[in-house]
PDB file of N, CA and C in Angstrom:
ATOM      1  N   UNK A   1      94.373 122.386  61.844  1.00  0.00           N
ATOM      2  CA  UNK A   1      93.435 121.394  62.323  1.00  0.00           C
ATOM      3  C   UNK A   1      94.010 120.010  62.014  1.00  0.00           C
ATOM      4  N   UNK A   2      93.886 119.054  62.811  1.00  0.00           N
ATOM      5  CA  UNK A   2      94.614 117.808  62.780  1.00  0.00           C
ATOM      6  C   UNK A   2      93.303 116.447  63.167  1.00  0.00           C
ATOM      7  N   UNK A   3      93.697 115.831  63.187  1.00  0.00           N
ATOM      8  CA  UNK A   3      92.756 114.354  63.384  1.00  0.00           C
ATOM      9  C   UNK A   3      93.448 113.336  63.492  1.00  0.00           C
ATOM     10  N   UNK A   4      92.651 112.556  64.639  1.00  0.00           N
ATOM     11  CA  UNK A   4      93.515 111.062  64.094  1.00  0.00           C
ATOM     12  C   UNK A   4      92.469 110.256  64.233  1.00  0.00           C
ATOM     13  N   UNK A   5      92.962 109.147  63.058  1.00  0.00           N
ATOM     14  CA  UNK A   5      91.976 108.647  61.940  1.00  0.00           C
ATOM     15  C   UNK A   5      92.414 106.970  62.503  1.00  0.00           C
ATOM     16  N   UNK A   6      91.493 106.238  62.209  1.00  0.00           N
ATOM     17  CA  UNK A   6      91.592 104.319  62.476  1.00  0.00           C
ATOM     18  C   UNK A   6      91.292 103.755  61.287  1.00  0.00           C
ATOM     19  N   UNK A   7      92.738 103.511  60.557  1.00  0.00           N
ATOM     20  CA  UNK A   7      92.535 102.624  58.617  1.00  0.00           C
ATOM     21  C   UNK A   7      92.870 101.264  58.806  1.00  0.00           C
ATOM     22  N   UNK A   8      92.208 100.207  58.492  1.00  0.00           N
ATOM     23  CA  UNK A   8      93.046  99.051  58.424  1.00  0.00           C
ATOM     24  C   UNK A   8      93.855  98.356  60.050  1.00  0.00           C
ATOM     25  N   UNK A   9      92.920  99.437  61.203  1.00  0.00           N
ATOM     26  CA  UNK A   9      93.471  98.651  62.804  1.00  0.00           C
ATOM     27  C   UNK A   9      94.708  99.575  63.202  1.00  0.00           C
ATOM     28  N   UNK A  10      95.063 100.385  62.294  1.00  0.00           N
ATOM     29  CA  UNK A  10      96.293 101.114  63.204  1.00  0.00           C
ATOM     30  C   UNK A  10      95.243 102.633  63.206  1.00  0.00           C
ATOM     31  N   UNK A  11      96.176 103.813  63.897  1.00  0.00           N
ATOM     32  CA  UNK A  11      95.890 104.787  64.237  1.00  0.00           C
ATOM     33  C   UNK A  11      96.486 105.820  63.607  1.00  0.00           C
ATOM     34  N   UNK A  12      96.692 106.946  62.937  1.00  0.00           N
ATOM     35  CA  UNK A  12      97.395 107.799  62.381  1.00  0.00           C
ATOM     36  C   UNK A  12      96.894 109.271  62.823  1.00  0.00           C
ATOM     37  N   UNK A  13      97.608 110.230  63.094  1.00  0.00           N
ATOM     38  CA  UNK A  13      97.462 111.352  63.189  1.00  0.00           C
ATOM     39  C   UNK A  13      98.186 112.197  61.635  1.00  0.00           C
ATOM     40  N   UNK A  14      96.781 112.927  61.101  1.00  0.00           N
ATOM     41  CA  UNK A  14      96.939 113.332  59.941  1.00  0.00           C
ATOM     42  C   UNK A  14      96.098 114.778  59.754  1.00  0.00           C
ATOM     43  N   UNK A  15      96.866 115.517  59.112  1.00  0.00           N
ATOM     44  CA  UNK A  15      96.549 116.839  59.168  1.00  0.00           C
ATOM     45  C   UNK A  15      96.135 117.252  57.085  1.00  0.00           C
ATOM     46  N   UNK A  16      95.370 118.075  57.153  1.00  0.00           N
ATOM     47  CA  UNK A  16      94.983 118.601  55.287  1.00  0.00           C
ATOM     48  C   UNK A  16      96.151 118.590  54.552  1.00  0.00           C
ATOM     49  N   UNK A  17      96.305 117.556  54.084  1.00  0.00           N
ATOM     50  CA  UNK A  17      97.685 117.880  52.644  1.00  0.00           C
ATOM     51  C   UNK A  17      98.372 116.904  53.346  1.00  0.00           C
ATOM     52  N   UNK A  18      98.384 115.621  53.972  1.00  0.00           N
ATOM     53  CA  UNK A  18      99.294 114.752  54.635  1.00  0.00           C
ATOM     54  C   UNK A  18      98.852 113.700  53.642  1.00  0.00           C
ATOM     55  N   UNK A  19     100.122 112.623  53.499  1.00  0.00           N
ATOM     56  CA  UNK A  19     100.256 111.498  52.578  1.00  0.00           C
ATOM     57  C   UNK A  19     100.653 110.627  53.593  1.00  0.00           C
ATOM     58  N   UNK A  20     100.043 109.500  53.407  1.00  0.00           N
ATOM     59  CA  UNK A  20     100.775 108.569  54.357  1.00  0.00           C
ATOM     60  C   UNK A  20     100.051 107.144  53.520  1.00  0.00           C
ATOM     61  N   UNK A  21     101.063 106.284  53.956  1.00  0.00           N
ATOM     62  CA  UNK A  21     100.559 104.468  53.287  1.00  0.00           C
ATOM     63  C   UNK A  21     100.254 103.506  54.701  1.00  0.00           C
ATOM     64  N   UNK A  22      98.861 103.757  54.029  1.00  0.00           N
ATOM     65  CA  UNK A  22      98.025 102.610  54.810  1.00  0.00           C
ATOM     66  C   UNK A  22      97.978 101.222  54.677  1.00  0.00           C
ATOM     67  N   UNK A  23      97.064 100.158  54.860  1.00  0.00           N
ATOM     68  CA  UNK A  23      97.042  98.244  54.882  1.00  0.00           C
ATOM     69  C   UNK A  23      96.228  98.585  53.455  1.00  0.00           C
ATOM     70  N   UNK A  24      95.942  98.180  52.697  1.00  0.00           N
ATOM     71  CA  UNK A  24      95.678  98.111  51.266  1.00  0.00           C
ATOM     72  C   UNK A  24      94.211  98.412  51.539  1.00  0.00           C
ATOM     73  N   UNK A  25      93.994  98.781  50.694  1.00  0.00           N
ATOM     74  CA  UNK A  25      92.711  99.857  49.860  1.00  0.00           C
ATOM     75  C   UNK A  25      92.394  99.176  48.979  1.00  0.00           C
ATOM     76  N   UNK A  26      90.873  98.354  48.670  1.00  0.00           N
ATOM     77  CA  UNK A  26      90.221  98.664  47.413  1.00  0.00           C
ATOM     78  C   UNK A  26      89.665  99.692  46.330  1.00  0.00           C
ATOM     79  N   UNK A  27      90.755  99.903  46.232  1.00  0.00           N
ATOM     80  CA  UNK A  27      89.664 101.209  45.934  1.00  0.00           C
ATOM     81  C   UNK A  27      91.350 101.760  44.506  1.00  0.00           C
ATOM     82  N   UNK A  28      90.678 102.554  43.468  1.00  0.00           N
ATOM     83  CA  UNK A  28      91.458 102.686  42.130  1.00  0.00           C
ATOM     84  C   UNK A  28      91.626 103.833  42.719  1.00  0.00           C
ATOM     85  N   UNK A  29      93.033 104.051  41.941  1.00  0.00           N
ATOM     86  CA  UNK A  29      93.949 105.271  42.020  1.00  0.00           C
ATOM     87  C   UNK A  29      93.208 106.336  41.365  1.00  0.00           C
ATOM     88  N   UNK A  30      93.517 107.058  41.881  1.00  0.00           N
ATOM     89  CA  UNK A  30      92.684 109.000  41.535  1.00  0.00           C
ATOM     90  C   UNK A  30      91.330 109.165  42.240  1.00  0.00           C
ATOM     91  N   UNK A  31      90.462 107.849  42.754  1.00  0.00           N
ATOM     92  CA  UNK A  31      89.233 107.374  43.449  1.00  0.00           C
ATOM     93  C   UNK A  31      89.651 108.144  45.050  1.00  0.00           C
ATOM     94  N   UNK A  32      88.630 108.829  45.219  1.00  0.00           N
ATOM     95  CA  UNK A  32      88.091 109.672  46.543  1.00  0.00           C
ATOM     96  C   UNK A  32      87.927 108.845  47.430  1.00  0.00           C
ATOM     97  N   UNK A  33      87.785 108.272  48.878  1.00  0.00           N
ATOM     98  CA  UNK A  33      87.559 107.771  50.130  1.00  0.00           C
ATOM     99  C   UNK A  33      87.251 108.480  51.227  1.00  0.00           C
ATOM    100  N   UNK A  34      86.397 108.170  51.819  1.00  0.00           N
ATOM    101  CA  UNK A  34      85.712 109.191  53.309  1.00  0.00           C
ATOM    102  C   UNK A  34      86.241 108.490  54.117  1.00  0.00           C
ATOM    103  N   UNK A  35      86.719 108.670  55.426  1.00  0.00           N
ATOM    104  CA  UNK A  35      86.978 107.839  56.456  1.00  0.00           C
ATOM    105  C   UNK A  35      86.436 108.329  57.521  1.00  0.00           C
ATOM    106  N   UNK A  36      85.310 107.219  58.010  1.00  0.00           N
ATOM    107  CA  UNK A  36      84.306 107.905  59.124  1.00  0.00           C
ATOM    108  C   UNK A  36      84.943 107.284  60.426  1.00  0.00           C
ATOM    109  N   UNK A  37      85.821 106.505  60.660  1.00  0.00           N
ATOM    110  CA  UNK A  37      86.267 106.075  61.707  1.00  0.00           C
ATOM    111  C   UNK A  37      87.320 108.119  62.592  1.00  0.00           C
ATOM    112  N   UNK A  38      86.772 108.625  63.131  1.00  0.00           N
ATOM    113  CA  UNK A  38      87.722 109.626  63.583  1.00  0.00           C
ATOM    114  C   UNK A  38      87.520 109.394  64.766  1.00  0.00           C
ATOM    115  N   UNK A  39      88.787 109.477  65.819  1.00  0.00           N
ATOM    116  CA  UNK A  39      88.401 108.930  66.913  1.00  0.00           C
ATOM    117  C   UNK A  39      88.904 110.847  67.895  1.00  0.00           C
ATOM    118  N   UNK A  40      89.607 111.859  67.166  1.00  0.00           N
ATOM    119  CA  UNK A  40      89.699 113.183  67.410  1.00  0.00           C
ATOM    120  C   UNK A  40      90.087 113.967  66.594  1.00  0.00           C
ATOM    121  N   UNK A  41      89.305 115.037  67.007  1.00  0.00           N
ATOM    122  CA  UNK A  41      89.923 116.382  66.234  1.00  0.00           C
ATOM    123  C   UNK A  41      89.784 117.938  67.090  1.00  0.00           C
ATOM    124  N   UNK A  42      91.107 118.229  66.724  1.00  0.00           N
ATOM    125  CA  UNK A  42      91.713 119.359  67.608  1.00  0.00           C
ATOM    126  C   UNK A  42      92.065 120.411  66.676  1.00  0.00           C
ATOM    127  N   UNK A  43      92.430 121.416  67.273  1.00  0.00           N
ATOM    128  CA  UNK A  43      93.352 122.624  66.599  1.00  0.00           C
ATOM    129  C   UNK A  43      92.224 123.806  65.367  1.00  0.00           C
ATOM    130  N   UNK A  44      90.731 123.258  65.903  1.00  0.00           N
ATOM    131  CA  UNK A  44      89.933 123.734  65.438  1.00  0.00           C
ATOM    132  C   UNK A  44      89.703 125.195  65.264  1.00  0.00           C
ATOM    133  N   UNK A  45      90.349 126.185  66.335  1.00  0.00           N
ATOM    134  CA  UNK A  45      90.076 127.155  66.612  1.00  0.00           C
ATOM    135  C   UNK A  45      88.943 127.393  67.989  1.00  0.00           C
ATOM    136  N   UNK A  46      89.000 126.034  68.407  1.00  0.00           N
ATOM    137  CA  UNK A  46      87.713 126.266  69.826  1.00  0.00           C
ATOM    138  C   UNK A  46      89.227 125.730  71.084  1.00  0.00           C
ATOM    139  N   UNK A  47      88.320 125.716  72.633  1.00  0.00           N
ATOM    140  CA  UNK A  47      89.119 125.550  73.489  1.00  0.00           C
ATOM    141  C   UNK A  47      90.001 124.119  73.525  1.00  0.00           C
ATOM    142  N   UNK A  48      88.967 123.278  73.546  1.00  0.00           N
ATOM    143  CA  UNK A  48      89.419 121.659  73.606  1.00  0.00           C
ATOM    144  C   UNK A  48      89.082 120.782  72.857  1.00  0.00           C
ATOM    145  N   UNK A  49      89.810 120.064  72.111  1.00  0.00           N
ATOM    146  CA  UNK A  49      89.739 118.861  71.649  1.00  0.00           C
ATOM    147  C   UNK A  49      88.092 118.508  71.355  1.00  0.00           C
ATOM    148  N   UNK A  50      87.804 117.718  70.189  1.00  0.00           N
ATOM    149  CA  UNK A  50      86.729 116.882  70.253  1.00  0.00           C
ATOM    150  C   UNK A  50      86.951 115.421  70.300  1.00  0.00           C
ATOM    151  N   UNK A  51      86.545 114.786  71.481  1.00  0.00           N
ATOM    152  CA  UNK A  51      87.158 113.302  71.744  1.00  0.00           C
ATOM    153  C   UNK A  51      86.283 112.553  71.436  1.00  0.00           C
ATOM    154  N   UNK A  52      85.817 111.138  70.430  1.00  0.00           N
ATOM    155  CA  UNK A  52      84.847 110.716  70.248  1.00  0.00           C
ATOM    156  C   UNK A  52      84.904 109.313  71.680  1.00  0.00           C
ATOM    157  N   UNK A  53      83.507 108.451  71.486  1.00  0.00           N
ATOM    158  CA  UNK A  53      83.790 107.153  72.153  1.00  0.00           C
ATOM    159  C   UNK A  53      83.054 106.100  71.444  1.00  0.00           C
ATOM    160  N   UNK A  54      83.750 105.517  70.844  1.00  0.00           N
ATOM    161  CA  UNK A  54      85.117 106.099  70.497  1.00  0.00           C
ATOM    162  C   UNK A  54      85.443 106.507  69.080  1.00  0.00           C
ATOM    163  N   UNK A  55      84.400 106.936  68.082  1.00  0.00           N
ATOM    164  CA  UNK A  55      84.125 107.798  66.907  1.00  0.00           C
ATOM    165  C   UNK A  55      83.436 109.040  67.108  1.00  0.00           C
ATOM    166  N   UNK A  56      83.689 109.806  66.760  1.00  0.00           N
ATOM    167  CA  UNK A  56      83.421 110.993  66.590  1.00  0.00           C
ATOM    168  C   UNK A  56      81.448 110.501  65.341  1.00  0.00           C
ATOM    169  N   UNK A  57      80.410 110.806  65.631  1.00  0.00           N
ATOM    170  CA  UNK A  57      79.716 110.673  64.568  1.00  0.00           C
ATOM    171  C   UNK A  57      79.966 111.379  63.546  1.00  0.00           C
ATOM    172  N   UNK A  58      80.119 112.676  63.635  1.00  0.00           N
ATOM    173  CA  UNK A  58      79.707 113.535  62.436  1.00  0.00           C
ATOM    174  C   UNK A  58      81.142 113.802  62.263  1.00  0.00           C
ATOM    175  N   UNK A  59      81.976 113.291  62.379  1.00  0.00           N
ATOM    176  CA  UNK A  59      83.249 113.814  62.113  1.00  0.00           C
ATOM    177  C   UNK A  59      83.466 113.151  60.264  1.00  0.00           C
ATOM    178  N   UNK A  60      83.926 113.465  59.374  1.00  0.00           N
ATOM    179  CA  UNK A  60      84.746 112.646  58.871  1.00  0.00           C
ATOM    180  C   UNK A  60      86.134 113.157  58.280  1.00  0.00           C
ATOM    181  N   UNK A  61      86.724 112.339  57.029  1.00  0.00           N
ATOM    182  CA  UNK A  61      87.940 112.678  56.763  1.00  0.00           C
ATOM    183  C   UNK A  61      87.799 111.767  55.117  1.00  0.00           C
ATOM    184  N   UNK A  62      88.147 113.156  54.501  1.00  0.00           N
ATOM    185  CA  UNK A  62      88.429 112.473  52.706  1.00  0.00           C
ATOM    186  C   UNK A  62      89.447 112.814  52.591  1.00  0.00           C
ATOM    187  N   UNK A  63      90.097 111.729  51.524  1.00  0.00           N
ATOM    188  CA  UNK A  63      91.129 111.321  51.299  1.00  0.00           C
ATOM    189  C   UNK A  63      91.417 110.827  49.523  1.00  0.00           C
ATOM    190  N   UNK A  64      92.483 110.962  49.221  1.00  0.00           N
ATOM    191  CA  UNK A  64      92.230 110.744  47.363  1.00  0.00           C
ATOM    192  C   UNK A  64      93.425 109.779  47.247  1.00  0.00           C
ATOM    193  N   UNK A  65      93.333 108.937  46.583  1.00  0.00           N
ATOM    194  CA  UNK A  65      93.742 107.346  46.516  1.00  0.00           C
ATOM    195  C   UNK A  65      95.163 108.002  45.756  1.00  0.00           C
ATOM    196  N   UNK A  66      96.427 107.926  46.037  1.00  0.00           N
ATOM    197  CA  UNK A  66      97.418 108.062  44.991  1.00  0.00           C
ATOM    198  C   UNK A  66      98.361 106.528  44.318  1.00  0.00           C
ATOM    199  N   UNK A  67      97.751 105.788  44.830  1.00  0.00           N
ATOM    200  CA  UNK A  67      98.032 104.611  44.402  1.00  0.00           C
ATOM    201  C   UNK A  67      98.446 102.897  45.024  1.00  0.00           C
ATOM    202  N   UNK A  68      98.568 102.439  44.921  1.00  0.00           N
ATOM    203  CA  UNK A  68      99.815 100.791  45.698  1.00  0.00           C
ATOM    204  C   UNK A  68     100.755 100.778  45.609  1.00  0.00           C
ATOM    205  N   UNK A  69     101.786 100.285  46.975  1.00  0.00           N
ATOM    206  CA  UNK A  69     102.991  99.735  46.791  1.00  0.00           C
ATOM    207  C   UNK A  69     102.928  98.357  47.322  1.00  0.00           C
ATOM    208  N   UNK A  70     104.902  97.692  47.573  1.00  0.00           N
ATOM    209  CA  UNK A  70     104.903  96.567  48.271  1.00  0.00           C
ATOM    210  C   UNK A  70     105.652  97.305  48.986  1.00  0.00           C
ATOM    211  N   UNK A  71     105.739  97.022  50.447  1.00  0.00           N
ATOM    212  CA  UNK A  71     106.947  97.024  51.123  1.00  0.00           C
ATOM    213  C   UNK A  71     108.507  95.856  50.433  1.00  0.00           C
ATOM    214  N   UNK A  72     109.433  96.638  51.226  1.00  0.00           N
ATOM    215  CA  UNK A  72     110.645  95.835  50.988  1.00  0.00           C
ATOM    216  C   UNK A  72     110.355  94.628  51.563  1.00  0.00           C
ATOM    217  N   UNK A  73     111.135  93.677  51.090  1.00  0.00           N
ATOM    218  CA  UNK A  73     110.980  91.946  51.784  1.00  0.00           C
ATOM    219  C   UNK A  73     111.141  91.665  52.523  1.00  0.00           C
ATOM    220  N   UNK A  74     110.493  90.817  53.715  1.00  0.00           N
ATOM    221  CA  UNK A  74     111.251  90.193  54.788  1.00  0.00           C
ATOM    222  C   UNK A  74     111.125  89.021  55.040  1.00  0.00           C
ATOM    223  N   UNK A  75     112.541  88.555  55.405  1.00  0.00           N
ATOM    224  CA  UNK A  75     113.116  87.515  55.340  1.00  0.00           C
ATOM    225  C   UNK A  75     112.314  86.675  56.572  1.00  0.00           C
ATOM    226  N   UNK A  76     111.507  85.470  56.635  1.00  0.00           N
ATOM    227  CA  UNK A  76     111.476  84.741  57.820  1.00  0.00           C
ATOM    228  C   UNK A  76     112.451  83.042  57.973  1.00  0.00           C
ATOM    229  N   UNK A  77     113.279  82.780  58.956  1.00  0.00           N
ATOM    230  CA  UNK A  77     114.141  81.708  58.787  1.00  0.00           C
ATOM    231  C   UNK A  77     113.874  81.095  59.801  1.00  0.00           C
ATOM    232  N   UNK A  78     114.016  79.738  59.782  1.00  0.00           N
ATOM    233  CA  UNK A  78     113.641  78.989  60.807  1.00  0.00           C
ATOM    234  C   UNK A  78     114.481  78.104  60.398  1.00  0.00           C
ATOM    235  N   UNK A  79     115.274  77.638  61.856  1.00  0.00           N
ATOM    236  CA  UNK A  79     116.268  76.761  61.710  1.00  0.00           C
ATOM    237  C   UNK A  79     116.114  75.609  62.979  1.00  0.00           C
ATOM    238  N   UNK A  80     116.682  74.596  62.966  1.00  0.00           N
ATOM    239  CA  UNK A  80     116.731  73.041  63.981  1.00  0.00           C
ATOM    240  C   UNK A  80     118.404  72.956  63.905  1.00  0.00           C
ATOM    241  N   UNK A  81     118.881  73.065  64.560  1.00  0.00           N
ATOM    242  CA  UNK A  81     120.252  72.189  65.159  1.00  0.00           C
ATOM    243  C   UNK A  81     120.305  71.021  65.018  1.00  0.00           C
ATOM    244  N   UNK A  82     120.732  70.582  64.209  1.00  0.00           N
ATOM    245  CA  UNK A  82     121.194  68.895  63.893  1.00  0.00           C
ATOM    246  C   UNK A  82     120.106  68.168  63.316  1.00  0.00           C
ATOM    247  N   UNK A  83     118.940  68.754  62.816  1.00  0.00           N
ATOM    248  CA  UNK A  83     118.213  68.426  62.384  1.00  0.00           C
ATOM    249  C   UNK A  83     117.779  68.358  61.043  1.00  0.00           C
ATOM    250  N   UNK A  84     118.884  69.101  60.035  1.00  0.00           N
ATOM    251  CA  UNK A  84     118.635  68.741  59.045  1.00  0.00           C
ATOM    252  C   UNK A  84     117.270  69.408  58.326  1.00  0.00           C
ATOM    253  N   UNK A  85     116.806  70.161  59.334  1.00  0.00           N
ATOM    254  CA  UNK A  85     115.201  70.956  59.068  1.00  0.00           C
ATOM    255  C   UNK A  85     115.745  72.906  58.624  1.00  0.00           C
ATOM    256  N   UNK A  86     115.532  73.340  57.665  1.00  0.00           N
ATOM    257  CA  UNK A  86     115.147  74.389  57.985  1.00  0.00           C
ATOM    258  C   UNK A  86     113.798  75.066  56.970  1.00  0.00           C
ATOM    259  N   UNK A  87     113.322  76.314  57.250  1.00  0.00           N
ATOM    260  CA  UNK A  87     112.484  76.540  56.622  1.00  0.00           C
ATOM    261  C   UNK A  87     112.380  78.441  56.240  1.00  0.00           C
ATOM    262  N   UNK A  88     112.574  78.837  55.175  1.00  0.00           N
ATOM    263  CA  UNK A  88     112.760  79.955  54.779  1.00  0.00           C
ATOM    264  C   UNK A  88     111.620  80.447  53.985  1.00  0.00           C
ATOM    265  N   UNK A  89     110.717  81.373  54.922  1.00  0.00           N
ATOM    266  CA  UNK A  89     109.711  82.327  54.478  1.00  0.00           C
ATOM    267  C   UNK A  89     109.826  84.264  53.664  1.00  0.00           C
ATOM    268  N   UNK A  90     109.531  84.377  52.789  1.00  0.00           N
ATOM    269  CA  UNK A  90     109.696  85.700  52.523  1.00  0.00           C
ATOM    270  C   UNK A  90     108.249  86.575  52.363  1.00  0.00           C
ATOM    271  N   UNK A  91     107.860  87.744  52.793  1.00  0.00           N
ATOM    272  CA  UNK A  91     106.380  88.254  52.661  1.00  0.00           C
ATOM    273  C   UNK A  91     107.105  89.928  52.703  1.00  0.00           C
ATOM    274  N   UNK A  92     105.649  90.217  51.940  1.00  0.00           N
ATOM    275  CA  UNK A  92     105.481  91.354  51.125  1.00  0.00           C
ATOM    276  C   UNK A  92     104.215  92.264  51.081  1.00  0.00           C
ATOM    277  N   UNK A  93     104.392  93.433  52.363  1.00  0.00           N
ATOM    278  CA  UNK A  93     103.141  93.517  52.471  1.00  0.00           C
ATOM    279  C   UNK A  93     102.668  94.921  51.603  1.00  0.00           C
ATOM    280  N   UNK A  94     101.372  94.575  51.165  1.00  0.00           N
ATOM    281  CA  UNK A  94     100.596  95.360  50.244  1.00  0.00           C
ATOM    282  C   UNK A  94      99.996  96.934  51.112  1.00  0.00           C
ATOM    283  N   UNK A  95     100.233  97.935  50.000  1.00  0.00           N
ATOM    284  CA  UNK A  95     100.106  99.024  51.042  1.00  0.00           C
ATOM    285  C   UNK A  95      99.407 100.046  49.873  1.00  0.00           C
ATOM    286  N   UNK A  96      98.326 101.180  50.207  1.00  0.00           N
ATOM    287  CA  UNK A  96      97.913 102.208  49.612  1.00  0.00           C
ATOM    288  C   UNK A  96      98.557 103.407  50.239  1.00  0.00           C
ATOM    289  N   UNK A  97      99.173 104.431  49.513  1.00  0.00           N
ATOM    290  CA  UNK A  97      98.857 105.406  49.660  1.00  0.00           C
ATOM    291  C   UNK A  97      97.828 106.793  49.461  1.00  0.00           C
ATOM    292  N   UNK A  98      97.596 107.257  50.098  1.00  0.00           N
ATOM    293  CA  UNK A  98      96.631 108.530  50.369  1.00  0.00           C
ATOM    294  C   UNK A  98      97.215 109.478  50.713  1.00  0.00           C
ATOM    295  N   UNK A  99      95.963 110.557  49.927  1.00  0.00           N
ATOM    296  CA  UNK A  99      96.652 112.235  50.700  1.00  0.00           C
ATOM    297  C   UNK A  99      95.359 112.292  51.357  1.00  0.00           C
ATOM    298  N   UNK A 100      95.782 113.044  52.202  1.00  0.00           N
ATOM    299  CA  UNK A 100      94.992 113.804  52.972  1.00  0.00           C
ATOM    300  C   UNK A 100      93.750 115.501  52.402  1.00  0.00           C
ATOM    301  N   UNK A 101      92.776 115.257  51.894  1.00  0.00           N
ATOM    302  CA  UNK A 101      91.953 116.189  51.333  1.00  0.00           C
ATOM    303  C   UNK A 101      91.529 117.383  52.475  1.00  0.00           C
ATOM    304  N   UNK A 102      90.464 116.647  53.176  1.00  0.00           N
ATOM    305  CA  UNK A 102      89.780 117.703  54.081  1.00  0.00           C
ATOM    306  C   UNK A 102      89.232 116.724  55.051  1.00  0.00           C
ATOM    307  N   UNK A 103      89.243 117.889  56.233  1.00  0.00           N
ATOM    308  CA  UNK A 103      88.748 117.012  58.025  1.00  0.00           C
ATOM    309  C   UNK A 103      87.973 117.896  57.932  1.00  0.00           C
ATOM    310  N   UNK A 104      86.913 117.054  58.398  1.00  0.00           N
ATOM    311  CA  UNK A 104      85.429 118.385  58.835  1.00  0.00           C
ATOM    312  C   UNK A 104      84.486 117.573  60.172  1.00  0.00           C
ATOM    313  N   UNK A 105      84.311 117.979  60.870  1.00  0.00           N
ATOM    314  CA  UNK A 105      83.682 117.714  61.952  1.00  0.00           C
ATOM    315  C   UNK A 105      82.206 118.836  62.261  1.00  0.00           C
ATOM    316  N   UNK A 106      81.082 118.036  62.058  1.00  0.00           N
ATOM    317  CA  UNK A 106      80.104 119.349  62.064  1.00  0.00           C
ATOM    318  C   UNK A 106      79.356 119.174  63.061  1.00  0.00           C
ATOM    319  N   UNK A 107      80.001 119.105  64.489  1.00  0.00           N
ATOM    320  CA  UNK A 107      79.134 118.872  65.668  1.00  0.00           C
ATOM    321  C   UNK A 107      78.890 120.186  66.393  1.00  0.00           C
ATOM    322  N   UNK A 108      79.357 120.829  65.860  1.00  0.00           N
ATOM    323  CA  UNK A 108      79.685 122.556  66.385  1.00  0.00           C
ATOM    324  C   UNK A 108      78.891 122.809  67.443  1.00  0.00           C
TER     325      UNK A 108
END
């Protein structure tokens, strides 16, 4: 059984026992999270897909906090030709990871 889930504006397809790093999480490490945003879930054992519009209501998806990272750095440069101008940005974006607990959808 699989799902794909909407964290933080992106989309992920994530299945029971999947880890993946999301846009940062409030939320403390070893701390549980539901994610009611499911926009499908398939592979249920029925014919087709459950497609929400564009959430699924009764669907959800828990998830168990394994902690924060940073991404690696990136460099932003901005340069002028003969101008004597330049300007050098660096950013670092903040990220949670999660596992994947249990998908349950009880629209049966």
């Amino acid at each position: 059984m699989y799902a794909i889930i909407e964290v933080g504006g992106k989309q992920y397809k994530v299945e029971s026992g999947t880890s993946l790093e999301v846009e940062k999480l409030n939320k403390k490490q070893g701390s549980s999270i539901t994610i009611n945003k499911v926009l499908l879930v398939a592979g249920n054992g029925k014919k087709a897909p459950i497609v929400g519009t564009p959430y699924i209501k009764e669907a959800k998806v828990t998830a168990k906090v394994l902690g924060d990272k940073k991404t690696k750095k990136t460099i932003s440069f901005k340069y002028r030709r003969r101008k004597s101008s330049h300007n050098t940005k660096g950013h670092r974006q903040s990220l949670t990871r999660i596992l994947i607990d249990k998908i349950s959808a009880d629209n049966s």
